[in-house]
N, C-alpha and C. Protein backbone atom coordinates (compact mmCIF):
# COMPACT_ATOMS: atom_id res chain seq x y z
N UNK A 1 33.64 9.16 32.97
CA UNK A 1 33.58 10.51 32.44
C UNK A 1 34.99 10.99 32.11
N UNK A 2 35.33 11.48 30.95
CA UNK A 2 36.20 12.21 30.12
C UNK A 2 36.51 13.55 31.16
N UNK A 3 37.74 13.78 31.57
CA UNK A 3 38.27 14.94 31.86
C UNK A 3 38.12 16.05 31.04
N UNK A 4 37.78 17.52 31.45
CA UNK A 4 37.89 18.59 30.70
C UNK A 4 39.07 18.60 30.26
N UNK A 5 39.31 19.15 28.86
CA UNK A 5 40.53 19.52 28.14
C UNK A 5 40.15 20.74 27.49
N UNK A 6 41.00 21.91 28.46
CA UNK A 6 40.92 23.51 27.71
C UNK A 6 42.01 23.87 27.27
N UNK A 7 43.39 23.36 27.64
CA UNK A 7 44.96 23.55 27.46
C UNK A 7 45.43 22.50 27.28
N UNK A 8 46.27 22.61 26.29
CA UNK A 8 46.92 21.50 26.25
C UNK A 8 48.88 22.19 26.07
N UNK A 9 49.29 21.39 26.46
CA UNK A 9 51.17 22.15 26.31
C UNK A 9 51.70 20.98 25.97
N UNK A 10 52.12 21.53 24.59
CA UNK A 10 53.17 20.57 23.29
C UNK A 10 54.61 21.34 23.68
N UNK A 11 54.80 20.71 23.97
CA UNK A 11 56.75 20.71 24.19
C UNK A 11 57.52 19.91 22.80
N UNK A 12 58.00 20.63 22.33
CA UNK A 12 58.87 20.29 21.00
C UNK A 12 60.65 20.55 21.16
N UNK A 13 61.34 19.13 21.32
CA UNK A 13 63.00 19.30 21.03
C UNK A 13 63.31 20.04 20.18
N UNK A 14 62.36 20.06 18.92
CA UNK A 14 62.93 20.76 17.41
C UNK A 14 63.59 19.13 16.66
N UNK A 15 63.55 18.37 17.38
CA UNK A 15 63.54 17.04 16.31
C UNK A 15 62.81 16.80 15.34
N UNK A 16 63.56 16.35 14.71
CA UNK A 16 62.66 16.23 13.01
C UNK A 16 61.29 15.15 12.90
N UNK A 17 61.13 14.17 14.46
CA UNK A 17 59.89 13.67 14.22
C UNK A 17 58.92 13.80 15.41
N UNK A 18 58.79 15.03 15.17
CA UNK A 18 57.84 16.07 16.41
C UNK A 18 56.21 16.29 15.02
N UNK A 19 56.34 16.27 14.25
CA UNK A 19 55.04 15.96 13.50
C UNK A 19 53.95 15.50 13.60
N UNK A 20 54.13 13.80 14.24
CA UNK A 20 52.92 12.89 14.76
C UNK A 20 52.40 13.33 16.13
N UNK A 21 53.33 14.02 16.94
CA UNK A 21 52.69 14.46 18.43
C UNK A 21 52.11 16.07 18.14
N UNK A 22 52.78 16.85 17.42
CA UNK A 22 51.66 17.83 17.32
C UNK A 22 50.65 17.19 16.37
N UNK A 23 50.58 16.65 15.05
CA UNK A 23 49.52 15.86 14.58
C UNK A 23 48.41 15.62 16.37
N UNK A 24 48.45 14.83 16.74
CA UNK A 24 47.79 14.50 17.75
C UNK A 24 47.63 15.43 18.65
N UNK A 25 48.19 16.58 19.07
CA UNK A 25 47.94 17.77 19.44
C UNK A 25 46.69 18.32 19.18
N UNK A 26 46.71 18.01 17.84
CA UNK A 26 45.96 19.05 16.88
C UNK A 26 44.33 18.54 17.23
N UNK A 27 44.66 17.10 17.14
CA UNK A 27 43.68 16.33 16.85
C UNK A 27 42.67 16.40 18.72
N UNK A 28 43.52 16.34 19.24
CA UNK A 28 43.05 16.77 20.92
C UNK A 28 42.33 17.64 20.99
N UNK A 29 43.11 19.09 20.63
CA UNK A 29 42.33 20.30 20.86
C UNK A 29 41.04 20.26 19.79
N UNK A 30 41.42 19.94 19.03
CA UNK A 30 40.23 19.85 17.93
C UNK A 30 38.51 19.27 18.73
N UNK A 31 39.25 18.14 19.27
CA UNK A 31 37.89 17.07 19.80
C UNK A 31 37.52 17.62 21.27
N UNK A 32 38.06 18.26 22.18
CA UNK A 32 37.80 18.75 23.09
C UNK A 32 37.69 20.79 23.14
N UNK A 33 37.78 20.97 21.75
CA UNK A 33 37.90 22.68 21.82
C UNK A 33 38.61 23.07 22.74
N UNK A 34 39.60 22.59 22.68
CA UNK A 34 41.05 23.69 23.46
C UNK A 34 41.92 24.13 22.84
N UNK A 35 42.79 24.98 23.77
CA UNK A 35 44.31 25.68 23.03
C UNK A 35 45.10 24.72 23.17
N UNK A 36 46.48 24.92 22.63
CA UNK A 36 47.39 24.71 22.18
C UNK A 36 48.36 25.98 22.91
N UNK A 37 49.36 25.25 23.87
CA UNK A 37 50.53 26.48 24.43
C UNK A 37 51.84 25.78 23.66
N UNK A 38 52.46 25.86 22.69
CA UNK A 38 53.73 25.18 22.07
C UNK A 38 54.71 26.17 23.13
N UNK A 39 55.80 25.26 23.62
CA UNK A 39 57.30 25.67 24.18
C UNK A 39 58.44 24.86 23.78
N UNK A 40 59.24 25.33 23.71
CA UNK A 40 60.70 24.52 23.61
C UNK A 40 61.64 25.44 24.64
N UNK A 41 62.40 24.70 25.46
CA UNK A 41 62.91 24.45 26.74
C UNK A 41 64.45 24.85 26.39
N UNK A 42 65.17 26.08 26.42
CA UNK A 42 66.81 25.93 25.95
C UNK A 42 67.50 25.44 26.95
N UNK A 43 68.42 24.23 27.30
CA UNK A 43 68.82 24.39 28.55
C UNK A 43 69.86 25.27 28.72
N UNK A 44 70.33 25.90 30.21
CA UNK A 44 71.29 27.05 30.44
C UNK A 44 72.56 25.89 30.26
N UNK A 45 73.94 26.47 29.74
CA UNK A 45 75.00 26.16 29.71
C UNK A 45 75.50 25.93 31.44
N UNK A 46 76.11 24.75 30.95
CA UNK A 46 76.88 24.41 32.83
C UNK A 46 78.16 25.29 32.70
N UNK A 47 78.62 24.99 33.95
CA UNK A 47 79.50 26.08 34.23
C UNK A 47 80.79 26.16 33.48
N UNK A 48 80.89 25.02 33.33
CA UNK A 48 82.28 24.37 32.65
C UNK A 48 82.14 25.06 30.83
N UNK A 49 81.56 24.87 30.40
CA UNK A 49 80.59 25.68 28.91
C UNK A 49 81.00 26.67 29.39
N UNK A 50 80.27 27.68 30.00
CA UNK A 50 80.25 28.71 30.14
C UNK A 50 81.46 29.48 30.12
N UNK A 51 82.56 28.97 31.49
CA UNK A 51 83.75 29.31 31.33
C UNK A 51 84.72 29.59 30.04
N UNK A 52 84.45 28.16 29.08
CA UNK A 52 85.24 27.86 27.59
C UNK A 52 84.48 29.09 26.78
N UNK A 53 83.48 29.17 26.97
CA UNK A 53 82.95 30.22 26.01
C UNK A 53 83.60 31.68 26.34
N UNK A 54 83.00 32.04 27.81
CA UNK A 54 83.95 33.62 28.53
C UNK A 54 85.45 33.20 27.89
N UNK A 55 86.43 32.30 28.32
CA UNK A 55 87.48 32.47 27.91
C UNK A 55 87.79 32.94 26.50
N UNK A 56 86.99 32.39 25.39
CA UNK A 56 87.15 32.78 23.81
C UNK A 56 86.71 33.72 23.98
N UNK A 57 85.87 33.99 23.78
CA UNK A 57 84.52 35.62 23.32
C UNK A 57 85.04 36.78 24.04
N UNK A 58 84.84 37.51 23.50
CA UNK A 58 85.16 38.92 23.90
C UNK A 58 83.71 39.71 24.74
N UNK A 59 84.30 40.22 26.09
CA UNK A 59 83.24 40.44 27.16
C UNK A 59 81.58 41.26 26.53
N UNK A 60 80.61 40.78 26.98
CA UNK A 60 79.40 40.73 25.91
C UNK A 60 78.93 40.00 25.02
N UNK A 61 79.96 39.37 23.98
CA UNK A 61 79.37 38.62 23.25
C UNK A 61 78.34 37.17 23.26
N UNK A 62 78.86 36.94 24.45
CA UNK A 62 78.16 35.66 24.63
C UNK A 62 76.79 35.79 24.32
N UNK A 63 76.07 37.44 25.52
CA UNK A 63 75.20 37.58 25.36
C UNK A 63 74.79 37.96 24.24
N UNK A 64 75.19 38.45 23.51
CA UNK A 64 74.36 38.55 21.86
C UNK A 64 74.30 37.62 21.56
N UNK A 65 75.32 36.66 21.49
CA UNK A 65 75.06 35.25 20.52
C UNK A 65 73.87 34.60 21.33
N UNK A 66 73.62 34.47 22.48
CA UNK A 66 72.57 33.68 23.44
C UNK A 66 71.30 34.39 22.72
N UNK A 67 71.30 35.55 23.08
CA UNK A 67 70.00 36.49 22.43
C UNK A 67 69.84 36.53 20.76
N UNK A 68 70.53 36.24 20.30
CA UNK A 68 70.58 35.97 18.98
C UNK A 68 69.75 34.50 19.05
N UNK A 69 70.60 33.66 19.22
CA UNK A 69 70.45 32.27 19.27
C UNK A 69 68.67 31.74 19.75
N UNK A 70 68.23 32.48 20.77
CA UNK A 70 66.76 32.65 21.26
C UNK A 70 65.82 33.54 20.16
N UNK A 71 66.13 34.17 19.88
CA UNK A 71 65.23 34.72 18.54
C UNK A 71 65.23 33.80 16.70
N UNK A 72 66.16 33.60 17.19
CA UNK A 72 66.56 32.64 15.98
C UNK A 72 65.44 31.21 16.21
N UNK A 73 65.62 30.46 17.38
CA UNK A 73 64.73 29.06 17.93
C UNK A 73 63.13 29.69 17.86
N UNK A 74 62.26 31.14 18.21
CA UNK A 74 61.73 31.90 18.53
C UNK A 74 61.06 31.42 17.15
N UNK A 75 61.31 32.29 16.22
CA UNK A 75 61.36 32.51 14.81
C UNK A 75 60.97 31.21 13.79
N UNK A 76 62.05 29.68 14.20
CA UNK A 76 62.22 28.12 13.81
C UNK A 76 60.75 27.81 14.67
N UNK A 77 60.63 28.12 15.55
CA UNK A 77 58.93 27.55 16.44
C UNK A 77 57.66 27.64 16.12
N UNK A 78 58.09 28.92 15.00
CA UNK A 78 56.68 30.11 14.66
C UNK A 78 56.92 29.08 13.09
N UNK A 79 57.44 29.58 12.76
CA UNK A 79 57.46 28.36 11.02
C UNK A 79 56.66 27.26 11.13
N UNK A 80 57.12 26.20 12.12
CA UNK A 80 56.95 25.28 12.28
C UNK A 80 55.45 25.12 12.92
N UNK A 81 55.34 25.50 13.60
CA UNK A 81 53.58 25.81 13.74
C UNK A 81 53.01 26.37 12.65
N UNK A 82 53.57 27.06 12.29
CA UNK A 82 53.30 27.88 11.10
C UNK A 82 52.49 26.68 9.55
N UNK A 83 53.44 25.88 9.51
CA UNK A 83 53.67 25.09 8.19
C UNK A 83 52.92 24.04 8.96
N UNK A 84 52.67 23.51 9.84
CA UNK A 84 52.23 21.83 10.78
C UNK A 84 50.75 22.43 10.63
N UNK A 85 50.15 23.56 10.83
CA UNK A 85 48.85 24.24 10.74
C UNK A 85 48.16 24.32 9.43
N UNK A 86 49.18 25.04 8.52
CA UNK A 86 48.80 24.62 7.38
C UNK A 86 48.94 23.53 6.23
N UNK A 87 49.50 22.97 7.00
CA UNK A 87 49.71 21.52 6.14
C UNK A 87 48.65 20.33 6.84
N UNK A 88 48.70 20.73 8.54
CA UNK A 88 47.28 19.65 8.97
C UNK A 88 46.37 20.12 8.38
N UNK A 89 45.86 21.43 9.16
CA UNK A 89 44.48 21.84 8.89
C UNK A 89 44.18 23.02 7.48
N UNK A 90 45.18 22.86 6.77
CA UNK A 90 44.44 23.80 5.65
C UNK A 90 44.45 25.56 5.84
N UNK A 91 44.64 26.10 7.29
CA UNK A 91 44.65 27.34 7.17
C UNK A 91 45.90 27.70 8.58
N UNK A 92 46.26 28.96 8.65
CA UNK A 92 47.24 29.46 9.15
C UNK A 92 46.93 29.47 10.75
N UNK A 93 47.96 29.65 11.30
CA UNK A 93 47.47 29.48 12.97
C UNK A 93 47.01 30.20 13.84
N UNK A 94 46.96 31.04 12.94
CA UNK A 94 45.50 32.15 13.35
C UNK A 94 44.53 31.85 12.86
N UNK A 95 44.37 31.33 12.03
CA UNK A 95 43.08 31.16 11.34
C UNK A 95 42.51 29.95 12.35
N UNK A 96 43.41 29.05 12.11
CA UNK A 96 43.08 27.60 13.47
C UNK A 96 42.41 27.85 14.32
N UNK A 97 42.89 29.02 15.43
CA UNK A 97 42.12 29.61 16.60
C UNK A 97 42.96 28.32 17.60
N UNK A 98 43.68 27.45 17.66
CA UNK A 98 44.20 26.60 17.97
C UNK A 98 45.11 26.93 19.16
N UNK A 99 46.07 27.88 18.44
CA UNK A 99 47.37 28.41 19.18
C UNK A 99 47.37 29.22 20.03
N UNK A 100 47.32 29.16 21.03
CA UNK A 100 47.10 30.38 22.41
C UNK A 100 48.96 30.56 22.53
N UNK A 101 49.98 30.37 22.11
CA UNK A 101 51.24 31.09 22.16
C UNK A 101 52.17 29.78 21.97
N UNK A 102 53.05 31.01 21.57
CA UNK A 102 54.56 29.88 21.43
C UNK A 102 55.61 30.50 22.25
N UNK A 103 56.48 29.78 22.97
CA UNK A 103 57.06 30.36 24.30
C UNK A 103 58.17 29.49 24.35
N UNK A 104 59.62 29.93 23.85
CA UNK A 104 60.77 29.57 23.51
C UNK A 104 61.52 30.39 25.40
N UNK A 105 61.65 29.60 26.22
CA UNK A 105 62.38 29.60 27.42
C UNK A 105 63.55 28.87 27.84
N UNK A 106 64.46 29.21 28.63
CA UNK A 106 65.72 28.95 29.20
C UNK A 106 65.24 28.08 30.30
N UNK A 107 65.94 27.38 30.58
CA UNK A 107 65.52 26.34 31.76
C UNK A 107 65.90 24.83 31.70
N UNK A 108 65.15 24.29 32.59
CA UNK A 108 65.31 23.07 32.79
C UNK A 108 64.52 22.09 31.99
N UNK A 109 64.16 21.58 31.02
CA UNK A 109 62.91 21.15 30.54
C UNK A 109 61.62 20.68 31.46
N UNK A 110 61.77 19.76 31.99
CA UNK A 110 60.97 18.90 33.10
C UNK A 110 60.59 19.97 33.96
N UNK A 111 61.13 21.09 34.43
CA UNK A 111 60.72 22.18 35.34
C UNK A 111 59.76 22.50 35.10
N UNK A 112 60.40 23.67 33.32
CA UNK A 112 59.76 24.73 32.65
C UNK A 112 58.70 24.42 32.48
N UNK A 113 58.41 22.80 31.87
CA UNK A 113 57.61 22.79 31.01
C UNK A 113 56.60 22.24 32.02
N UNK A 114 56.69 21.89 33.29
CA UNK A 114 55.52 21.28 34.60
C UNK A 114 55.10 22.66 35.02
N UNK A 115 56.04 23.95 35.10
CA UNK A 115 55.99 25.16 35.86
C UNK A 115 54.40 25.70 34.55
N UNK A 116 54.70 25.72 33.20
CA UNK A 116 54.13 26.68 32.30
C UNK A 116 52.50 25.75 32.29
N UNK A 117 52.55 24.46 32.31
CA UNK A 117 51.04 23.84 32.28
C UNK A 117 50.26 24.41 33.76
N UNK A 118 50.95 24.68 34.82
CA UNK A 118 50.47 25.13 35.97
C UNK A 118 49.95 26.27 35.85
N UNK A 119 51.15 27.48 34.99
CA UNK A 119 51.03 28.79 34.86
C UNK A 119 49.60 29.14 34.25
N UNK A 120 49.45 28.10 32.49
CA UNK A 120 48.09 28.38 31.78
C UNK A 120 46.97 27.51 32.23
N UNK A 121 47.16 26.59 33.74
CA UNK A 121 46.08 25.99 33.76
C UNK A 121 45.80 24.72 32.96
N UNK A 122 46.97 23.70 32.46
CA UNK A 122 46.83 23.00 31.45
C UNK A 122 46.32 21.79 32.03
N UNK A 123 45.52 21.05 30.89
CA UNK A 123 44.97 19.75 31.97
C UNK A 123 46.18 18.29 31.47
């Protein structure tokens, strides 16, 4: 007997050959009628980064550019589902009914992305 599949969580680098695994994403939720949770994982800067950056930037900026930089990946996630939806299936990712969220987080990858299948229940 086949395991239930109601969630599924696609983790995407933003590499250019992330296509064939949401392809197969698609094709999952499709055959078992589930969602789709897309995330991509930013990792936090080590300390040593961090420092070189405080030393240049003027106090605050970092954080805009970080918060910039997260709306910007935010934005590149939504396209890209965006265009993979309508280029698999012919209609938009609302229309799909596919996509239960896209969730651009800071972290560890291997954490985030074990922590968020727990969070929605993913099988």
């Amino acid at each position: 007997m086949f395991p239930e599949i109601k969630t599924i969580v696609y983790a995407s680098d933003l590499g250019q050959h992330t296509r064939p695994v949401f392809r197969h994403a698609i094709a999952l939720a499709q055959k078992f009628e589930a969602k789709i949770v897309v995330v991509h994982v930013m990792e936090p800067l080590g300390v040593s980064a961090q420092a070189i950056i405080d030393s240049y930037l003027p106090e605050g900026s970092y954080a805009e550019l970080h918060d910039e930089g997260f709306a910007k990946t935010r934005e590149l996630m939504k396209e890209r589902v965006e265009n993979a939806c309508e280029e698999e299936l012919g209609v938009s990712a609302e229309e799909s009914h596919l996509i239960d969220g896209i969730e651009v987080v800071e972290g560890f990858p291997a954490q985030v992305i074990l922590e968020l299948a727990e969070k929605r229940g993913a099988q």
